[in-house]
N, C-alpha and C. Protein backbone atom coordinates (compact mmCIF):
# COMPACT_ATOMS: atom_id res chain seq x y z
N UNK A 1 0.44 -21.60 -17.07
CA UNK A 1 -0.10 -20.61 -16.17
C UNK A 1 0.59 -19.26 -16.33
N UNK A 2 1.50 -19.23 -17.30
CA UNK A 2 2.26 -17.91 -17.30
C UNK A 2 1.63 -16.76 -18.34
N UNK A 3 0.24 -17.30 -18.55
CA UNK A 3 -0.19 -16.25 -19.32
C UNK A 3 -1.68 -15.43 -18.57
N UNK A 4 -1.75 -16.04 -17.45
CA UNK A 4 -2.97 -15.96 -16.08
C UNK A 4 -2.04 -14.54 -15.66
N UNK A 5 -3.02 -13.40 -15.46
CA UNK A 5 -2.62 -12.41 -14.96
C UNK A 5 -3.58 -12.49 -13.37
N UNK A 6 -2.74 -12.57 -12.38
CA UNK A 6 -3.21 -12.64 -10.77
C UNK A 6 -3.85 -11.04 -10.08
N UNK A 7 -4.47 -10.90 -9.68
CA UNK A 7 -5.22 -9.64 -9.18
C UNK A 7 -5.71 -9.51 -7.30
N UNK A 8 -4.38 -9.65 -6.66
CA UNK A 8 -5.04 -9.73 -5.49
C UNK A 8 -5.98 -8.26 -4.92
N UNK A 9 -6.95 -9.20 -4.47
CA UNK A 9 -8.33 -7.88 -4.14
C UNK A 9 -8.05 -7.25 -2.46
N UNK A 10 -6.99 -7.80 -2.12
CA UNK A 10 -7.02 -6.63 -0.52
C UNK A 10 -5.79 -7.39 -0.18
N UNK A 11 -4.46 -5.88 -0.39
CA UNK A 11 -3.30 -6.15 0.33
C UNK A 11 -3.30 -4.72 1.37
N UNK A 12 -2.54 -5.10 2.50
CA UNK A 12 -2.18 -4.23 3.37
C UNK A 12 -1.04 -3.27 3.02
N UNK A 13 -0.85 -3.57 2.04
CA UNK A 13 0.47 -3.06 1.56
C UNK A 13 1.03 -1.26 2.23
N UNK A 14 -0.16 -0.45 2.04
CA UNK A 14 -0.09 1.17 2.55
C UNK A 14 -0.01 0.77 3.83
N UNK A 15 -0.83 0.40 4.68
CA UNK A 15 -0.37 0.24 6.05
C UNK A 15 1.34 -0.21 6.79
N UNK A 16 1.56 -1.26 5.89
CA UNK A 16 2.71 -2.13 6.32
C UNK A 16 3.97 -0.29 6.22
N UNK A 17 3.87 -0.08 4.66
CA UNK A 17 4.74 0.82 4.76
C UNK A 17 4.71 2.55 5.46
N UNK A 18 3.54 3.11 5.91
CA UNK A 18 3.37 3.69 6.71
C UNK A 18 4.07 3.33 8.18
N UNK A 19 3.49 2.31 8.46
CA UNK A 19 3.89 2.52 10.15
C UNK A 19 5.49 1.82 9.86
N UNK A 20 6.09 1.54 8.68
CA UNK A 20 7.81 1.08 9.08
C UNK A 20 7.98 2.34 8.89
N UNK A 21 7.75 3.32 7.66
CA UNK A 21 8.34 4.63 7.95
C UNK A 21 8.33 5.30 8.82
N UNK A 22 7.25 5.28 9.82
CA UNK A 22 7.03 6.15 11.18
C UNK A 22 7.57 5.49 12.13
N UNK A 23 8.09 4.54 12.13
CA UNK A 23 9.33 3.71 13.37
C UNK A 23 10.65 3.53 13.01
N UNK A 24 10.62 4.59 11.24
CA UNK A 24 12.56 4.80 10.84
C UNK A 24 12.99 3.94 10.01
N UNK A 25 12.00 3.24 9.50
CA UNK A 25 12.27 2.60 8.46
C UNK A 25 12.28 2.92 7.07
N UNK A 26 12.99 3.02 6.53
CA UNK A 26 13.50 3.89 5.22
C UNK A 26 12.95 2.75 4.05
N UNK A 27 13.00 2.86 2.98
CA UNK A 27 12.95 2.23 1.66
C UNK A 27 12.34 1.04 1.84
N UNK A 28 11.38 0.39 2.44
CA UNK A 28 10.95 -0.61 2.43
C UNK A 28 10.10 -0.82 0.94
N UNK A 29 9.38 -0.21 0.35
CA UNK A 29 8.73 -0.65 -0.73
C UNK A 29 9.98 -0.60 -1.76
N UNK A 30 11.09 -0.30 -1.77
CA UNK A 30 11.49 -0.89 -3.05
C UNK A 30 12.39 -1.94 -2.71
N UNK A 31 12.87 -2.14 -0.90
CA UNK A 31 13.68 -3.04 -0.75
C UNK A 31 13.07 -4.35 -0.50
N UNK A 32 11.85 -4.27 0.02
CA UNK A 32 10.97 -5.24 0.18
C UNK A 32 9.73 -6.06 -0.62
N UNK A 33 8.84 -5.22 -0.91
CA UNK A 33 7.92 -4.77 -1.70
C UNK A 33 8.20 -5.70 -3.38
N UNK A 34 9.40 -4.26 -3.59
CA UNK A 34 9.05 -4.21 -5.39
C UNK A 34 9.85 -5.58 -5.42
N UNK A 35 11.06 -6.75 -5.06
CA UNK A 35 11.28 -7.38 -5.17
C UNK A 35 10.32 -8.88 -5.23
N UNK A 36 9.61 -8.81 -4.43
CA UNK A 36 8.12 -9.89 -3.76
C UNK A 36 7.24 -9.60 -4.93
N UNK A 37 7.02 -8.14 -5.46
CA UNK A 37 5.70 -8.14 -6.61
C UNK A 37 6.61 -8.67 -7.94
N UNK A 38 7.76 -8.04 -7.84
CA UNK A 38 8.09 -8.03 -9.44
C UNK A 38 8.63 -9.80 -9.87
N UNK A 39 8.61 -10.14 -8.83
CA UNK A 39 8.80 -12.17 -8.86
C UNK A 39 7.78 -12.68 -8.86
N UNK A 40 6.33 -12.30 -8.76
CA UNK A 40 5.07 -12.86 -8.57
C UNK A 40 4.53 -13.00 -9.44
N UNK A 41 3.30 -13.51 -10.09
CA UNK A 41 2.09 -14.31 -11.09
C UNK A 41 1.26 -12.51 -10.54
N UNK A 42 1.27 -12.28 -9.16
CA UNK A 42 0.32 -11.39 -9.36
C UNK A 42 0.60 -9.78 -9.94
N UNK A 43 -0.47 -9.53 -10.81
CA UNK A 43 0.19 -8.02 -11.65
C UNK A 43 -0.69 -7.17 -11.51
N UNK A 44 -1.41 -7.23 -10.55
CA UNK A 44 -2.42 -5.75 -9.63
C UNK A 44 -3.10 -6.12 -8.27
N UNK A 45 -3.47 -5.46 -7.82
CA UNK A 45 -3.78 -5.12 -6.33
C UNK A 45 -4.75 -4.11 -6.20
N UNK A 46 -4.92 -4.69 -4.82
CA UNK A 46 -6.20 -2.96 -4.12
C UNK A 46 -5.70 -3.41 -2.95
N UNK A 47 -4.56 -1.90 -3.42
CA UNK A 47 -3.71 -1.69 -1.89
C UNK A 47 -4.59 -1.03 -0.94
N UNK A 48 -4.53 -1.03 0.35
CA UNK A 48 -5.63 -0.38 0.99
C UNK A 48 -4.95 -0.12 2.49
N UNK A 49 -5.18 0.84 3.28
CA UNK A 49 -4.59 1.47 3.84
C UNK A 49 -5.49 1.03 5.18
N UNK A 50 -5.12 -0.21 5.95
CA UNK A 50 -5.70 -0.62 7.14
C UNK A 50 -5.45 0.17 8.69
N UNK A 51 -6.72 0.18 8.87
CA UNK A 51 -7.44 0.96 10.32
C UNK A 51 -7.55 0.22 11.22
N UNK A 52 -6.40 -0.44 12.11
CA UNK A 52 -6.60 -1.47 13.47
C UNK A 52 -6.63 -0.87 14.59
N UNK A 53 -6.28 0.38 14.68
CA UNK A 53 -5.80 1.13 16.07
C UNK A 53 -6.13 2.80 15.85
N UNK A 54 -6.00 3.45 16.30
CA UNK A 54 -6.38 5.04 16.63
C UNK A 54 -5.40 5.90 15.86
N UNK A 55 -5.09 6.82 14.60
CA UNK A 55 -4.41 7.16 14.12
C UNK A 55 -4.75 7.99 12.78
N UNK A 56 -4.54 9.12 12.26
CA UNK A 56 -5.15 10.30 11.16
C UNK A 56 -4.66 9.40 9.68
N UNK A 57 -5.81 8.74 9.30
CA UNK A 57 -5.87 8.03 8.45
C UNK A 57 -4.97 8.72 7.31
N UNK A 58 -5.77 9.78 6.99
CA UNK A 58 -5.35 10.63 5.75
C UNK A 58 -3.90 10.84 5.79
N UNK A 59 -3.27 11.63 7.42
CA UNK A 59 -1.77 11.53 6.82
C UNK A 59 -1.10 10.07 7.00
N UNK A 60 -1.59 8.89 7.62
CA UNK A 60 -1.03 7.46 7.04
C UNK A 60 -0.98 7.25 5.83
N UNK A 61 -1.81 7.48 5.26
CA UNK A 61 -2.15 6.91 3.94
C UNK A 61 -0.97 7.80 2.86
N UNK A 62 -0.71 9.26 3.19
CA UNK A 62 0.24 10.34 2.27
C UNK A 62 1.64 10.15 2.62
N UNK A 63 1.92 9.50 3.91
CA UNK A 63 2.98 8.48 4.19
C UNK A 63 3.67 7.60 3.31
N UNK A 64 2.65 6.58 3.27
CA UNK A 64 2.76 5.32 2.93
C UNK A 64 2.82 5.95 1.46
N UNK A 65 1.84 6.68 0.76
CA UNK A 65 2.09 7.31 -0.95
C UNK A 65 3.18 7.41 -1.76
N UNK A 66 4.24 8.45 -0.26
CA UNK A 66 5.26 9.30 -0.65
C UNK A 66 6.47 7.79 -0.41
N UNK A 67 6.44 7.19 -0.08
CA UNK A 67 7.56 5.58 -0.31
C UNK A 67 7.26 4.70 -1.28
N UNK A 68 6.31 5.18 -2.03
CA UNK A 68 6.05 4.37 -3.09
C UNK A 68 6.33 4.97 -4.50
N UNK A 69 7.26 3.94 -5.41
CA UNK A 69 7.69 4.89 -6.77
C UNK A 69 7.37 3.69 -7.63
N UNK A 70 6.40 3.77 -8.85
CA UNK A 70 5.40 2.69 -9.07
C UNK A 70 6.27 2.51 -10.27
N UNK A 71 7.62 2.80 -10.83
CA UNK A 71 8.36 2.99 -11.47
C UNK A 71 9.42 1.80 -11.63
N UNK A 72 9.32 0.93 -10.48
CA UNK A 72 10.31 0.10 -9.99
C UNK A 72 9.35 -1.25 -10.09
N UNK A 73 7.86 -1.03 -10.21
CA UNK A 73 7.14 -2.02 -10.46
C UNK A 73 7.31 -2.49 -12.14
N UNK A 74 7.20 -3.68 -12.70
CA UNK A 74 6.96 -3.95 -13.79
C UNK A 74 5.54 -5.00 -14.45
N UNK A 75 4.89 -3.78 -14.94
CA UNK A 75 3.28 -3.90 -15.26
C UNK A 75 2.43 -4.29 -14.14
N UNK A 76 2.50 -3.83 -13.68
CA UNK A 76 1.64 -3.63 -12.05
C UNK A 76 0.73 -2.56 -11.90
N UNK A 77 -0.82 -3.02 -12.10
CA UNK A 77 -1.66 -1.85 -11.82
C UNK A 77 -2.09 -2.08 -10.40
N UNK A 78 -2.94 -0.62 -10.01
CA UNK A 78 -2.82 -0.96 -8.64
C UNK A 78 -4.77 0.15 -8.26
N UNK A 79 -5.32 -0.44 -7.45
CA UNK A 79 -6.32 0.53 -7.24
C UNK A 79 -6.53 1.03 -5.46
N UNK A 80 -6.54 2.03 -4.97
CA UNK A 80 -6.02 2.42 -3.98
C UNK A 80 -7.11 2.17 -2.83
N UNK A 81 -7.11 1.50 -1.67
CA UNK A 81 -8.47 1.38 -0.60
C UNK A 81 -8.44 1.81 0.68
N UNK A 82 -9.65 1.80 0.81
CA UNK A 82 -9.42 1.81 2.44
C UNK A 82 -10.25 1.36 3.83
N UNK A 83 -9.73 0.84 4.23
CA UNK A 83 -10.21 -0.66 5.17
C UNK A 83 -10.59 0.58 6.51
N UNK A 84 -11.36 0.04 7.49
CA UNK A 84 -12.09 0.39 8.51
C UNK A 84 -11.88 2.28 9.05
N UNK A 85 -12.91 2.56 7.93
CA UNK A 85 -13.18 4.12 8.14
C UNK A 85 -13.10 5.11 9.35
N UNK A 86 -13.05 4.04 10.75
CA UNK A 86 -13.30 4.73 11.59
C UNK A 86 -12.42 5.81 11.92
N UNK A 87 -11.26 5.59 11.50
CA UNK A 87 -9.95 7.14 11.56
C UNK A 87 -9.71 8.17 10.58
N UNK A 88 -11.21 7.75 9.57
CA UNK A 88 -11.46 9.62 8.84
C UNK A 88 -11.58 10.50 9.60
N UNK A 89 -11.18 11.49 9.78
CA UNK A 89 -11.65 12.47 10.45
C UNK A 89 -12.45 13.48 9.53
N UNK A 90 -13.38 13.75 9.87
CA UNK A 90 -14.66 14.52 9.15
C UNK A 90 -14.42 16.37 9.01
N UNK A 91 -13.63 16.67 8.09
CA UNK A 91 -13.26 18.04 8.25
C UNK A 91 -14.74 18.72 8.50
N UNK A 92 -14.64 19.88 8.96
CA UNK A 92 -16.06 20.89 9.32
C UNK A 92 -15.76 22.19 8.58
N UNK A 93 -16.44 22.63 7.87
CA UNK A 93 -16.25 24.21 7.40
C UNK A 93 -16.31 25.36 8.59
């Protein structure tokens, strides 16, 4: 099985590290994170940036971006999502 490349299709992953950074939590994706992926079968994702509660999606999501250094991953692709739209906010000209 070590030649099966794993592809999970919906992790929470942007969410999880958004809201630890906004409650002071520092380095979680490389202290947490890159250790759990870089031991795993799985070698990509569609990280996606989950909408459970009331909150400006866009800067969650540039949050969660800026704690991530994809550098510390090894061969890990990744495609970026986003789960329950309702906290786009619709810019207006």
């Amino acid at each position: 099985m070590k030649d099966i490349k794993m592809f999970d299709c919906h992790c929470d992953i942007l969410y999880d590290l958004a809201r630890k950074k906004m409650s002071g939590i520092d380095n979680r994706f490389e202290s947490y994170h890159v250790p759990q992926l870089n031991s795993s079968i799985i070698k990509g994702a569609i990280w996606t940036m989950y909408s459970p509660d009331d909150f400006d999606l866009i800067h969650d999501l540039n949050v969660a971006l800026g704690e991530i250094d994809m550098k510390n991953l090894k061969d890990f692709d990744v495609i970026l999502g986003l789960e329950g739209l309702r906290n786009l906010k619709c810019v207006e000209d």
